[in-house]
C-alpha atoms as a PDB file:
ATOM      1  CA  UNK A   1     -10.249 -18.622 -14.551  1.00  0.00           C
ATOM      2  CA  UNK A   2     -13.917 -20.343 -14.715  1.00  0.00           C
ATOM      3  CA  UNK A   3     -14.778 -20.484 -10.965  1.00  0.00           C
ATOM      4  CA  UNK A   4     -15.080 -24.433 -12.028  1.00  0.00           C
ATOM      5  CA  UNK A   5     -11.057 -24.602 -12.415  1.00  0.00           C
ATOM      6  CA  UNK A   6     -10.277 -21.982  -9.298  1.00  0.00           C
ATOM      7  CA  UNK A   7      -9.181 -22.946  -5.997  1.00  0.00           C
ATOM      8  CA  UNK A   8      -9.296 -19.792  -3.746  1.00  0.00           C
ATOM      9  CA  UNK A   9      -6.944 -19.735  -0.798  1.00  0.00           C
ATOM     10  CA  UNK A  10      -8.125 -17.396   1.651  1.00  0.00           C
ATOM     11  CA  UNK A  11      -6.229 -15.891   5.216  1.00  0.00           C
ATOM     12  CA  UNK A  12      -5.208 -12.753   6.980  1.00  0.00           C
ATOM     13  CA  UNK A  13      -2.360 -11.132   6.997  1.00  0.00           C
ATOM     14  CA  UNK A  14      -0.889  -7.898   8.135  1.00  0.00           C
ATOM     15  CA  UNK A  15      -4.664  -6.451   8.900  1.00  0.00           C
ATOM     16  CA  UNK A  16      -6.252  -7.155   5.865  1.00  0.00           C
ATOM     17  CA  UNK A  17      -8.173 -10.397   4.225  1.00  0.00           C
ATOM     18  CA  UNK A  18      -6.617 -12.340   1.592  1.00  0.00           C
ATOM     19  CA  UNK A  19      -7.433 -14.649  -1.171  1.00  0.00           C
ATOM     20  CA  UNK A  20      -5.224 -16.046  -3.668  1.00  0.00           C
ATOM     21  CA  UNK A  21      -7.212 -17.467  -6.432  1.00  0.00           C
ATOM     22  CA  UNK A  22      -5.171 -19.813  -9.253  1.00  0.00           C
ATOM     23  CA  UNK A  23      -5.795 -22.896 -11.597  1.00  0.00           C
ATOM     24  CA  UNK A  24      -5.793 -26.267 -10.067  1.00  0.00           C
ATOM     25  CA  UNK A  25      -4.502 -27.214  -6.668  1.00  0.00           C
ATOM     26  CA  UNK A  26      -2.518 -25.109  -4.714  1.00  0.00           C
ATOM     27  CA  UNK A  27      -0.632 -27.951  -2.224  1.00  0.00           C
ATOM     28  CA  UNK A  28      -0.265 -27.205   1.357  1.00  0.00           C
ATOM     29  CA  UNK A  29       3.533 -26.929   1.223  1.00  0.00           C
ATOM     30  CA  UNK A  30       3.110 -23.653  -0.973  1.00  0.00           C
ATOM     31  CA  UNK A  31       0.146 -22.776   1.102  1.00  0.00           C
ATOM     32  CA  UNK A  32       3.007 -23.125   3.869  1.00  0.00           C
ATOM     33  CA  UNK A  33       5.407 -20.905   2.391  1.00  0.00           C
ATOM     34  CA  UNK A  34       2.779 -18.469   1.457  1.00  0.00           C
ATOM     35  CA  UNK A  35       1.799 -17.760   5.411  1.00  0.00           C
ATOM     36  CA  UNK A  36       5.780 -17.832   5.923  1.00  0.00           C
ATOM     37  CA  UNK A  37       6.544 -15.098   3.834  1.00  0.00           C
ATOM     38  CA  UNK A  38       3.295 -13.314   5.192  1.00  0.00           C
ATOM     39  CA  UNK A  39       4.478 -13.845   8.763  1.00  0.00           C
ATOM     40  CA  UNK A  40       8.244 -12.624   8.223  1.00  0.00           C
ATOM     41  CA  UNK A  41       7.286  -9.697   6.441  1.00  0.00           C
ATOM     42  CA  UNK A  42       5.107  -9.061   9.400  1.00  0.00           C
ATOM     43  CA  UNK A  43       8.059  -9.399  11.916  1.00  0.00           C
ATOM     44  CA  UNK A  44      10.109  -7.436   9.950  1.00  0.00           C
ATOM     45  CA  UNK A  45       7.361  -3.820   9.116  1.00  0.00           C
ATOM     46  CA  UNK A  46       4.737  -4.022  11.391  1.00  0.00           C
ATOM     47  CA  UNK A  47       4.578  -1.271  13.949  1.00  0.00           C
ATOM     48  CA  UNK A  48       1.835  -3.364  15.738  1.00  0.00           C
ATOM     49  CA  UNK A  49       3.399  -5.480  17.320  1.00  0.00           C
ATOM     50  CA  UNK A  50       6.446  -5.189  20.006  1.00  0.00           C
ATOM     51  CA  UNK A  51       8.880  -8.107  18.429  1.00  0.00           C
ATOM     52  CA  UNK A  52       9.008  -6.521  15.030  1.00  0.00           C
ATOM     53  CA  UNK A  53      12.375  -4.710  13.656  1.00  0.00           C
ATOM     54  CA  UNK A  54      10.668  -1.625  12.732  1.00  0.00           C
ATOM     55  CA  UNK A  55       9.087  -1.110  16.327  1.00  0.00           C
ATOM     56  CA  UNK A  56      12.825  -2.372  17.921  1.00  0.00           C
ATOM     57  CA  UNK A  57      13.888   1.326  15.753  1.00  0.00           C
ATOM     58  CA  UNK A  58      11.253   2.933  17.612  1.00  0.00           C
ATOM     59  CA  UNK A  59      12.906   2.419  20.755  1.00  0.00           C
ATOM     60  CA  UNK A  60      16.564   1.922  20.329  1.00  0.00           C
ATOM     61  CA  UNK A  61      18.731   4.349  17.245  1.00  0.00           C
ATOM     62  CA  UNK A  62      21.156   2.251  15.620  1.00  0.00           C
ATOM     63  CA  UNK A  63      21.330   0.047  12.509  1.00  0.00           C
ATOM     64  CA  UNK A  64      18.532  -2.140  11.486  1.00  0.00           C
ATOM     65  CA  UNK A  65      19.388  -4.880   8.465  1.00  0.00           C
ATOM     66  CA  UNK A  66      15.902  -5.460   6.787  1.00  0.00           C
ATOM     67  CA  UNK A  67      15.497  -8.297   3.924  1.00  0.00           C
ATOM     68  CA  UNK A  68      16.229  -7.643  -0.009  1.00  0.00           C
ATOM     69  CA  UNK A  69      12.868  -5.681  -0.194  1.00  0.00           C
ATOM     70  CA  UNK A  70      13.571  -2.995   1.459  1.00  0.00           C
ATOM     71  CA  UNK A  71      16.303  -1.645  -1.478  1.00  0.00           C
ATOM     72  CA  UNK A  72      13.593  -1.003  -3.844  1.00  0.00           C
ATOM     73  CA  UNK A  73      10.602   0.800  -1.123  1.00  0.00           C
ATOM     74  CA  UNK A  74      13.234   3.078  -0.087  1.00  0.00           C
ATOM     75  CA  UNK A  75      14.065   4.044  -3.348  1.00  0.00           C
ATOM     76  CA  UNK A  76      10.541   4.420  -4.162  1.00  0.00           C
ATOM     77  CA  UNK A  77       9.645   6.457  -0.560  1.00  0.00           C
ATOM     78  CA  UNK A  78      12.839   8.501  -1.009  1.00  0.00           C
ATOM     79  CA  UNK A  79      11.832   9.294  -5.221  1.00  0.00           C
ATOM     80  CA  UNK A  80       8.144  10.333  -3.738  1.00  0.00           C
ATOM     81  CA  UNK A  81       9.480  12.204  -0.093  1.00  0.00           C
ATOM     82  CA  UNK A  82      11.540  14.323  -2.479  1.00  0.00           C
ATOM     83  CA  UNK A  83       8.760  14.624  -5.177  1.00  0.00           C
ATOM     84  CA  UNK A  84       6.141  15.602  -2.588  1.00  0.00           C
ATOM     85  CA  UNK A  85       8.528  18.145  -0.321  1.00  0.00           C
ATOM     86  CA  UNK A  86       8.159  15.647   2.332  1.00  0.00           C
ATOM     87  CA  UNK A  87       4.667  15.353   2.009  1.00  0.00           C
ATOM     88  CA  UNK A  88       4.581  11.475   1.975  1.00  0.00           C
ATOM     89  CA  UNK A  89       7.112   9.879   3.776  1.00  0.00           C
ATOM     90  CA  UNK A  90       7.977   6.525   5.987  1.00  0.00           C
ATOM     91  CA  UNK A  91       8.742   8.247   9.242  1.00  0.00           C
ATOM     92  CA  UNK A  92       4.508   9.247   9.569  1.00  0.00           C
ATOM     93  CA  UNK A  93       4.182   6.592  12.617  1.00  0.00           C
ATOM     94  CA  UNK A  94       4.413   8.756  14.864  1.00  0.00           C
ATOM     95  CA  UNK A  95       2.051  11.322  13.464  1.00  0.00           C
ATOM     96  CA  UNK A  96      -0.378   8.218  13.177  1.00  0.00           C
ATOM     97  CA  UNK A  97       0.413   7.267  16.641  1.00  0.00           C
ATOM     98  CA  UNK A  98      -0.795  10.926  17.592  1.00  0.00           C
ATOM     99  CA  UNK A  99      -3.967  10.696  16.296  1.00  0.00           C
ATOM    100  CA  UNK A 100      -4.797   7.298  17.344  1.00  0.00           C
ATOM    101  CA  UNK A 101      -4.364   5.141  14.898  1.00  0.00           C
ATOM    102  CA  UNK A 102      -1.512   3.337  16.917  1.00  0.00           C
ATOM    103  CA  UNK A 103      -0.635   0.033  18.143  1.00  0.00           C
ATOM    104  CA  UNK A 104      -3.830  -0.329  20.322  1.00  0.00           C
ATOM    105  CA  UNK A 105      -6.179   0.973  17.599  1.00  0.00           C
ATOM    106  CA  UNK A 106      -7.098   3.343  20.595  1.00  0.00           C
ATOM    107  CA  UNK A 107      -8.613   5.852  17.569  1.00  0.00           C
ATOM    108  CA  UNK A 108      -8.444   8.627  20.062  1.00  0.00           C
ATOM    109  CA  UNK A 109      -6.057  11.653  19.223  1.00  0.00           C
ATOM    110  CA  UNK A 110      -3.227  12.093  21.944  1.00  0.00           C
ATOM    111  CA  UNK A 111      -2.773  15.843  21.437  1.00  0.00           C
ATOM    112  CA  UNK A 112      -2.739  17.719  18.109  1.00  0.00           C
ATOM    113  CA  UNK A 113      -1.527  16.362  14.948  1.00  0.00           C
ATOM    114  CA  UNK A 114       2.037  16.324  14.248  1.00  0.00           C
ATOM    115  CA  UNK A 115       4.146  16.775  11.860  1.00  0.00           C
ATOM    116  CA  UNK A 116       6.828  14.162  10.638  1.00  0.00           C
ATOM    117  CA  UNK A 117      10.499  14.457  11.407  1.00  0.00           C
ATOM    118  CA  UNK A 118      12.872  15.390   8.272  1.00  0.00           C
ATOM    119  CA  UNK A 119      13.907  12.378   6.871  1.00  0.00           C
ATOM    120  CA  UNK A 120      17.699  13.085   6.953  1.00  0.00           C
ATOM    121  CA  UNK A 121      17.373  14.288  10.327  1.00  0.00           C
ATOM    122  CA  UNK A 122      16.688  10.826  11.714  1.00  0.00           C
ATOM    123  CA  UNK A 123      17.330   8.321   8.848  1.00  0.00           C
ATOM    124  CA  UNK A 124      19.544   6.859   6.569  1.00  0.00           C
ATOM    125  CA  UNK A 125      18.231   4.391   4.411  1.00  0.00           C
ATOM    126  CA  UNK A 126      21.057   2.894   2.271  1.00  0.00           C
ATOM    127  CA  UNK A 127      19.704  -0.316   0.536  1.00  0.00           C
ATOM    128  CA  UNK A 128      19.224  -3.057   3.245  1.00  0.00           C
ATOM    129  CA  UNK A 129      20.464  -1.308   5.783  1.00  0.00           C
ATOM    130  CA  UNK A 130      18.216   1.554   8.154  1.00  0.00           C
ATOM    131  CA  UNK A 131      19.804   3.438  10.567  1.00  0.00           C
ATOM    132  CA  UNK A 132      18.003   5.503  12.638  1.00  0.00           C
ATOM    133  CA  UNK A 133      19.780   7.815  14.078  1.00  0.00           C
ATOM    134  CA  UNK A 134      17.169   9.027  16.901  1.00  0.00           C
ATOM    135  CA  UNK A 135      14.289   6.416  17.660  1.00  0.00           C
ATOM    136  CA  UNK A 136      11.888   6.889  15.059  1.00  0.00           C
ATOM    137  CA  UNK A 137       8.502   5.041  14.384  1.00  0.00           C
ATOM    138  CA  UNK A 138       8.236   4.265  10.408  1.00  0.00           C
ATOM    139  CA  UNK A 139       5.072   2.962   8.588  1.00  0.00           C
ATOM    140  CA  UNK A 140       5.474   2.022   5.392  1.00  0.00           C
ATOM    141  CA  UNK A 141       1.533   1.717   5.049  1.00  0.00           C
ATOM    142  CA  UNK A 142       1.390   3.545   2.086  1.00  0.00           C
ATOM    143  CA  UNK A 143       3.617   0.830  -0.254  1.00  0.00           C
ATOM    144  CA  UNK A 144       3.728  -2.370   2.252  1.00  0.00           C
ATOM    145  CA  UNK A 145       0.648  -3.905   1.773  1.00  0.00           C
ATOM    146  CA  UNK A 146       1.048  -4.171  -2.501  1.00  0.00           C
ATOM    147  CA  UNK A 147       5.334  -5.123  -1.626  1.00  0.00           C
ATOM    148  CA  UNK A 148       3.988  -7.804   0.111  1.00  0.00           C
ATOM    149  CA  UNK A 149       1.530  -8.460  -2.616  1.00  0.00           C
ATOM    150  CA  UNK A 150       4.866  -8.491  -4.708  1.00  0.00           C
ATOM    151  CA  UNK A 151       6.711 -11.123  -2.206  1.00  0.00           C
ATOM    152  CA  UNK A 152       3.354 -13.804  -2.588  1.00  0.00           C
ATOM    153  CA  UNK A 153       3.639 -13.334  -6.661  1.00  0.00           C
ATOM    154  CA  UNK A 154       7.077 -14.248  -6.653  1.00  0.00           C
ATOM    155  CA  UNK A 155       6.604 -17.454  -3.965  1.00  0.00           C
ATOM    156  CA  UNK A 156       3.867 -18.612  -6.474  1.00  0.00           C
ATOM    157  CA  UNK A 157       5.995 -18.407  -9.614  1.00  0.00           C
ATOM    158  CA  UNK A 158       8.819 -19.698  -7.364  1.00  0.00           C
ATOM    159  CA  UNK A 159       6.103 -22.716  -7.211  1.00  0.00           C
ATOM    160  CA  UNK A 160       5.334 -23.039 -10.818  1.00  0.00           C
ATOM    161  CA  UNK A 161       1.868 -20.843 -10.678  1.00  0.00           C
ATOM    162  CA  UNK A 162       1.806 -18.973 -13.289  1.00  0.00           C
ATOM    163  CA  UNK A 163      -1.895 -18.045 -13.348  1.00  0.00           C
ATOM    164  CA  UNK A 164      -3.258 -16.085 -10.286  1.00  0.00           C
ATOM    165  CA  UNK A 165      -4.870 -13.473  -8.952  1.00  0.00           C
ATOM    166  CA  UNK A 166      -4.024 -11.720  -5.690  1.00  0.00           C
ATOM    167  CA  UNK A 167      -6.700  -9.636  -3.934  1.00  0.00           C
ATOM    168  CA  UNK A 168      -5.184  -7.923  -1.017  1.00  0.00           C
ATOM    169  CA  UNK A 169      -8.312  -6.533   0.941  1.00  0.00           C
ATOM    170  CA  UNK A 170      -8.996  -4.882  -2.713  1.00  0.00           C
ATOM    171  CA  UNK A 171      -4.874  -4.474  -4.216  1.00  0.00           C
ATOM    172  CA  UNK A 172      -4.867  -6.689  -7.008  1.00  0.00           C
ATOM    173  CA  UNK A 173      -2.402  -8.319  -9.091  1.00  0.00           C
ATOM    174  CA  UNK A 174      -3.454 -10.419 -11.665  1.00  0.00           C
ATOM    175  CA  UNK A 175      -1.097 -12.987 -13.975  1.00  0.00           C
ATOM    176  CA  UNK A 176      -2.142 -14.952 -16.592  1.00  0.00           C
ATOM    177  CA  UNK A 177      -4.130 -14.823 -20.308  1.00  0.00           C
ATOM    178  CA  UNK A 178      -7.211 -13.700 -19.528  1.00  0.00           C
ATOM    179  CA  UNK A 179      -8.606 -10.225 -18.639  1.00  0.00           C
ATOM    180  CA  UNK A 180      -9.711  -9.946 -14.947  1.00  0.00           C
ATOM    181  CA  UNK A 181     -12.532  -7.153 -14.848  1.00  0.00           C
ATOM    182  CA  UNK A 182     -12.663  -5.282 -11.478  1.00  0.00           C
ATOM    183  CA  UNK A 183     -15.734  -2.814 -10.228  1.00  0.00           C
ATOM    184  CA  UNK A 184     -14.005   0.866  -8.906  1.00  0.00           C
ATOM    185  CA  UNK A 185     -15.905   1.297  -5.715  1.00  0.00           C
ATOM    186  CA  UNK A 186     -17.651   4.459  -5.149  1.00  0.00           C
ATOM    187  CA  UNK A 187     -16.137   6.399  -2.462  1.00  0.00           C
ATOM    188  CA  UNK A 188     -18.901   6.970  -0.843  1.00  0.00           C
ATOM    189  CA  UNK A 189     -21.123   4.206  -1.373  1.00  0.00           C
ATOM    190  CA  UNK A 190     -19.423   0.833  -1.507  1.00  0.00           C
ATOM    191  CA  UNK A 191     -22.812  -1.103  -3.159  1.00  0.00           C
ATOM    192  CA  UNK A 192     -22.194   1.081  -6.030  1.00  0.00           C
ATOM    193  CA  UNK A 193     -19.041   1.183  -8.684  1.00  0.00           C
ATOM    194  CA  UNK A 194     -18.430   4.073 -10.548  1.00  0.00           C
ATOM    195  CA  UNK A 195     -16.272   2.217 -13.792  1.00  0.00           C
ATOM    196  CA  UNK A 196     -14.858  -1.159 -14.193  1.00  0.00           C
ATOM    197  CA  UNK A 197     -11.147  -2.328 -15.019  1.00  0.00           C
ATOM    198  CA  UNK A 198     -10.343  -5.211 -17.286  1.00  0.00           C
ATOM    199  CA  UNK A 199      -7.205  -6.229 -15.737  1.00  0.00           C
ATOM    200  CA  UNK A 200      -4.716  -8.105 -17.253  1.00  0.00           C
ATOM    201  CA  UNK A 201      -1.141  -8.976 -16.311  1.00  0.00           C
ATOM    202  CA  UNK A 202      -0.740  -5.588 -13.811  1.00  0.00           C
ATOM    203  CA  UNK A 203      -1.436  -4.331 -10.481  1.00  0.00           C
ATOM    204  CA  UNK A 204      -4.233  -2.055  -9.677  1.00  0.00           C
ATOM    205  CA  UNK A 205      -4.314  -0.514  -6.643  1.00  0.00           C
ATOM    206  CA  UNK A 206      -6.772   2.061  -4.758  1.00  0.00           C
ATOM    207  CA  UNK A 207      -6.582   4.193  -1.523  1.00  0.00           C
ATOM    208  CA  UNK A 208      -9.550   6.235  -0.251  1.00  0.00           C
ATOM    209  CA  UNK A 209     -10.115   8.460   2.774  1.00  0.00           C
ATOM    210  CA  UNK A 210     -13.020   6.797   3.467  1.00  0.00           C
ATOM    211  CA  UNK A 211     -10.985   3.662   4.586  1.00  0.00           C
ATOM    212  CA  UNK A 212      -9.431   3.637   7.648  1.00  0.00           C
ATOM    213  CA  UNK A 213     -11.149   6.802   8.763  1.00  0.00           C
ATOM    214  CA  UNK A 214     -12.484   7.414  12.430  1.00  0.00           C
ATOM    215  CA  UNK A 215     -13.286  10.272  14.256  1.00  0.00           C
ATOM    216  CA  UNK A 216     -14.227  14.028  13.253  1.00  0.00           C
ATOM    217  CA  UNK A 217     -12.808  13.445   9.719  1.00  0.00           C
ATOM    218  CA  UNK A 218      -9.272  11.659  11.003  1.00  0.00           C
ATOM    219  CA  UNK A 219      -8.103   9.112   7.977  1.00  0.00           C
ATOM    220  CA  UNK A 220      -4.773   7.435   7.440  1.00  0.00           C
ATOM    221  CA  UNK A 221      -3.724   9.555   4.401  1.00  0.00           C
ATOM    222  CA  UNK A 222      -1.443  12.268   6.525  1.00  0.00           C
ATOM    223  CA  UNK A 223       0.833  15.099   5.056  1.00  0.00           C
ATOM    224  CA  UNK A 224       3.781  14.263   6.372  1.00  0.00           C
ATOM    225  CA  UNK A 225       4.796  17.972   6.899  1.00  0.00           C
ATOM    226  CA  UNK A 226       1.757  18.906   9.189  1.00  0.00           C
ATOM    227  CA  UNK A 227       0.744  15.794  10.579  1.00  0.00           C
ATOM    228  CA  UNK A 228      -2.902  16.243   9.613  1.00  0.00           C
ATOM    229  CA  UNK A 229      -5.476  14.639   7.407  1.00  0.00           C
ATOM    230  CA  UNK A 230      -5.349  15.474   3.200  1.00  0.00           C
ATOM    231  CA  UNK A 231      -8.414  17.258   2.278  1.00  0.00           C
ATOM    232  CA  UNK A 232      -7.872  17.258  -0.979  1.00  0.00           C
ATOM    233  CA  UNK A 233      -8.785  13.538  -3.389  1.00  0.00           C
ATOM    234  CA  UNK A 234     -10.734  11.157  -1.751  1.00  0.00           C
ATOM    235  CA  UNK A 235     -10.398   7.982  -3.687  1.00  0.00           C
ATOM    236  CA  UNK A 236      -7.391   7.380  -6.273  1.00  0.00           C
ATOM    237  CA  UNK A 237      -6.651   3.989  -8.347  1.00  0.00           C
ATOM    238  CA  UNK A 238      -3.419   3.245  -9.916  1.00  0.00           C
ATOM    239  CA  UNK A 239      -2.277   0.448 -12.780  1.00  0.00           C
ATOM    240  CA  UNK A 240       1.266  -0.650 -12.764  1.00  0.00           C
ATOM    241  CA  UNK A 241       3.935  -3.354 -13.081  1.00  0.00           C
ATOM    242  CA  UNK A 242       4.655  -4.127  -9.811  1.00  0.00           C
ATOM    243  CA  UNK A 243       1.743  -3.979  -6.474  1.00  0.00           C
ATOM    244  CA  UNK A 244       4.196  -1.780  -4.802  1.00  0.00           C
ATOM    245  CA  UNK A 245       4.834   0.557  -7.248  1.00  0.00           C
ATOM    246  CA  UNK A 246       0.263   1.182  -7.844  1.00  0.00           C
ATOM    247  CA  UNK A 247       0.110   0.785  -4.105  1.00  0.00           C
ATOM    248  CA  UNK A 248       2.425   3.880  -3.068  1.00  0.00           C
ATOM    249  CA  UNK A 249       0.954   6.208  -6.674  1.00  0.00           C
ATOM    250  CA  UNK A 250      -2.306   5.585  -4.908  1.00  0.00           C
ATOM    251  CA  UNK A 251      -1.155   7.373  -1.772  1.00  0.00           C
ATOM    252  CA  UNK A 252       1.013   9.922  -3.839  1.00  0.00           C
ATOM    253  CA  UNK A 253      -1.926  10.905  -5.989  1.00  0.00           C
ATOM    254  CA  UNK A 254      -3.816  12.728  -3.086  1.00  0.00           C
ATOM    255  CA  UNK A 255      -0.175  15.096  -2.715  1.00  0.00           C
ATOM    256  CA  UNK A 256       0.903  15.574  -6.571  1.00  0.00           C
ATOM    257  CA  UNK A 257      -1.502  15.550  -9.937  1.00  0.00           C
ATOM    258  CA  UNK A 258      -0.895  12.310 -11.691  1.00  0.00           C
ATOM    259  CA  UNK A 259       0.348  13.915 -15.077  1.00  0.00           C
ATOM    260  CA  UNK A 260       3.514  15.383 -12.814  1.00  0.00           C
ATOM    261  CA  UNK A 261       4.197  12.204 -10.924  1.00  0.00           C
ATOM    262  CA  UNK A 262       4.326  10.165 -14.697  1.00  0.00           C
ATOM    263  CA  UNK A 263       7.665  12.538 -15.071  1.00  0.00           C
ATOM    264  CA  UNK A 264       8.990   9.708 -13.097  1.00  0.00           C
ATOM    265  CA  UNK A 265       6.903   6.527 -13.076  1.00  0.00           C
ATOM    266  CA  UNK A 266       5.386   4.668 -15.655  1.00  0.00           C
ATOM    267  CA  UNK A 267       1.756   4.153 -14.388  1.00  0.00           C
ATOM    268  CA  UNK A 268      -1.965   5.029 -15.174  1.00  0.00           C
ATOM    269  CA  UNK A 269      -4.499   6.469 -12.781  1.00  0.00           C
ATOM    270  CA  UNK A 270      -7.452   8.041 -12.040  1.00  0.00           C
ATOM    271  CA  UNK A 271      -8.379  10.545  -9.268  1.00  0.00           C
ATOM    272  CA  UNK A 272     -11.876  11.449  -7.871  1.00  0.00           C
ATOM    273  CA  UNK A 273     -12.341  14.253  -5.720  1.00  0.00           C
ATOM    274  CA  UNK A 274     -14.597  15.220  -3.171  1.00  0.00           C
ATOM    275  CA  UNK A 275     -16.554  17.947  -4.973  1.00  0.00           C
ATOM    276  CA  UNK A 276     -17.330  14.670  -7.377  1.00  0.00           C
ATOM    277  CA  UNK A 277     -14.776  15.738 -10.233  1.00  0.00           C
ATOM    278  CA  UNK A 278     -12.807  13.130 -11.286  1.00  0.00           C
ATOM    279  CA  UNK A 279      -9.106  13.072 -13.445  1.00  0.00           C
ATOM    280  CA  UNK A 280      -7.085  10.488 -15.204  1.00  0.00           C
ATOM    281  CA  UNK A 281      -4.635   9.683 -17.469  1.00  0.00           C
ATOM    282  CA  UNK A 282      -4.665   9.245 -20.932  1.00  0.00           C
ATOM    283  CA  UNK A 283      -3.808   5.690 -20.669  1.00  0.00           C
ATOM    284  CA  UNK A 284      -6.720   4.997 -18.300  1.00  0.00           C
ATOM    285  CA  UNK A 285      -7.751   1.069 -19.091  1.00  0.00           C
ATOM    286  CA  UNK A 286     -11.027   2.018 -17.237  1.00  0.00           C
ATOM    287  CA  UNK A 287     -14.345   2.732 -18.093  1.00  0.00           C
ATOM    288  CA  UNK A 288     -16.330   5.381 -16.312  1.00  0.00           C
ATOM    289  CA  UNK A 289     -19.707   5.176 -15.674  1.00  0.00           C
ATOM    290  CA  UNK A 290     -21.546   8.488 -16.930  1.00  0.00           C
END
């Protein structure tokens, strides 16, 4: 897309910037029903704010109906809670909440980190339906951002686009002919880019400790079965079909090597660590810098 032909729409949503970039006009009734779906995803996931479902099942056990999405992310979240031994799971709010990263965005820890109740212990996630069977605060951080990313694509083809690019503060999807080519960031210095990936017709997706961090070492990325910061990667990208699929690998990788997680997804990746090592798969479409 010559930036000639592009109209960029740009807004925010869910705590990150947006742009959606496509061919030609994009009319302000789509534009519309773009922010829609933005805003009722919002009211539906966000632990921010006190008139969404998910923080209603922080206060009050019982059963939650959540739109058709949430079939598919709990299959995914259940697949990796399993995969990781509990490692990555929705039910982290609370262990976010104890280190500050909570509705306030105090960034101060409460006490000392905590671990994540056992799934089956306080939630059954059958399809649609989430019932929480002691109040429970769930994030679905990890996945939600490249879902939503998911939701937008399918408004836009819903709309006839069938051309775009979606840059999610950095998750991109990309749909049309021509190769996209993307800059990987360098963990730790975000003027430089250690490879590039031409993208075309798939989602990449990234998540680094770096992001989101505050404190003495405190990031987002928490093992679910201590409650503390992972130590290990520090900046993973995924490629797959779907944003939410690349989007919740990216978390994954910093739990499980990417060669054990492809037993059960079809995806490419590529893992850098903080001694400065890096892995990836075979199928890597990148191109590292030496």
């Amino acid at each position: 897309m010559p930036d000639g032909d592009r109209e960029d729409f740009a807004f925010e949503g869910i705590g990150t910037r947006w742009q959606v970039s496509a061919p030609g006009l994009l009319g302000p009734a789509l534009r519309t029903r773009l922010l829609d779906v933005v805003e009722r995803f919002d009211a539906d996931w966000s632990r921010f704010r006190d008139d969404s479902r998910v923080t209603a099942m922080a206060r009050e056990p019982g059963r939650y109906e959540f739109p058709a999405e949430a079939g598919p992310l709990g299959l995914v979240y259940r697949t990796l809670y399993q995969l990781t031994g509990g490692a990555m799971t929705p039910l982290i709010g609370t262990s976010l909440e104890r280190l500050g990263y909570d509705a306030g965005y105090s960034l101060r820890p409460s006490g000392s980190p905590l671990p994540a109740p056992a799934w089956d212990d306080v939630l059954d996630w059958a399809g649609t339906t989430l019932t929480a069977k002691a109040p429970a605060v769930l994030d679905i951080g990890a996945a939600g951002k490249g879902l939503l990313v998911d939701l937008l694509a399918a408004e836009l083809e819903a709309g006839g686009v069938e051309a775009f690019i979606i840059d999610a503060g950095g998750d991109l999807l990309a749909r049309g002919p021509d190769p996209v080519p993307v800059a990987l960031e360098h963990p730790y210095n975000e003027a430089q880019a250690i490879g590039v990936v031409q993208l075309a017709g798939r989602a990449l997706c990234a998540s680094a400790a770096n992001r989101r961090a505050w404190g003495d070492g405190l990031h987002h990325v928490l093992d679910g079965r201590t409650g503390r910061p992972v130590r290990t990667a520090v900046a993973t990208w995924t490629l797959a079909e779907t944003t939410m699929l690349a989007d919740a690998l990216a978390t994954a990788l910093f739990f499980l090597p990417g060669d054990e997680l492809q037993r059960s997804f079809d995806f490419s990746w590529l893992t850098v660590f903080s001694d400065g090592s890096a892995t990836h798969s075979a199928g890597f479409e990148g191109t590292l810098f030496s």
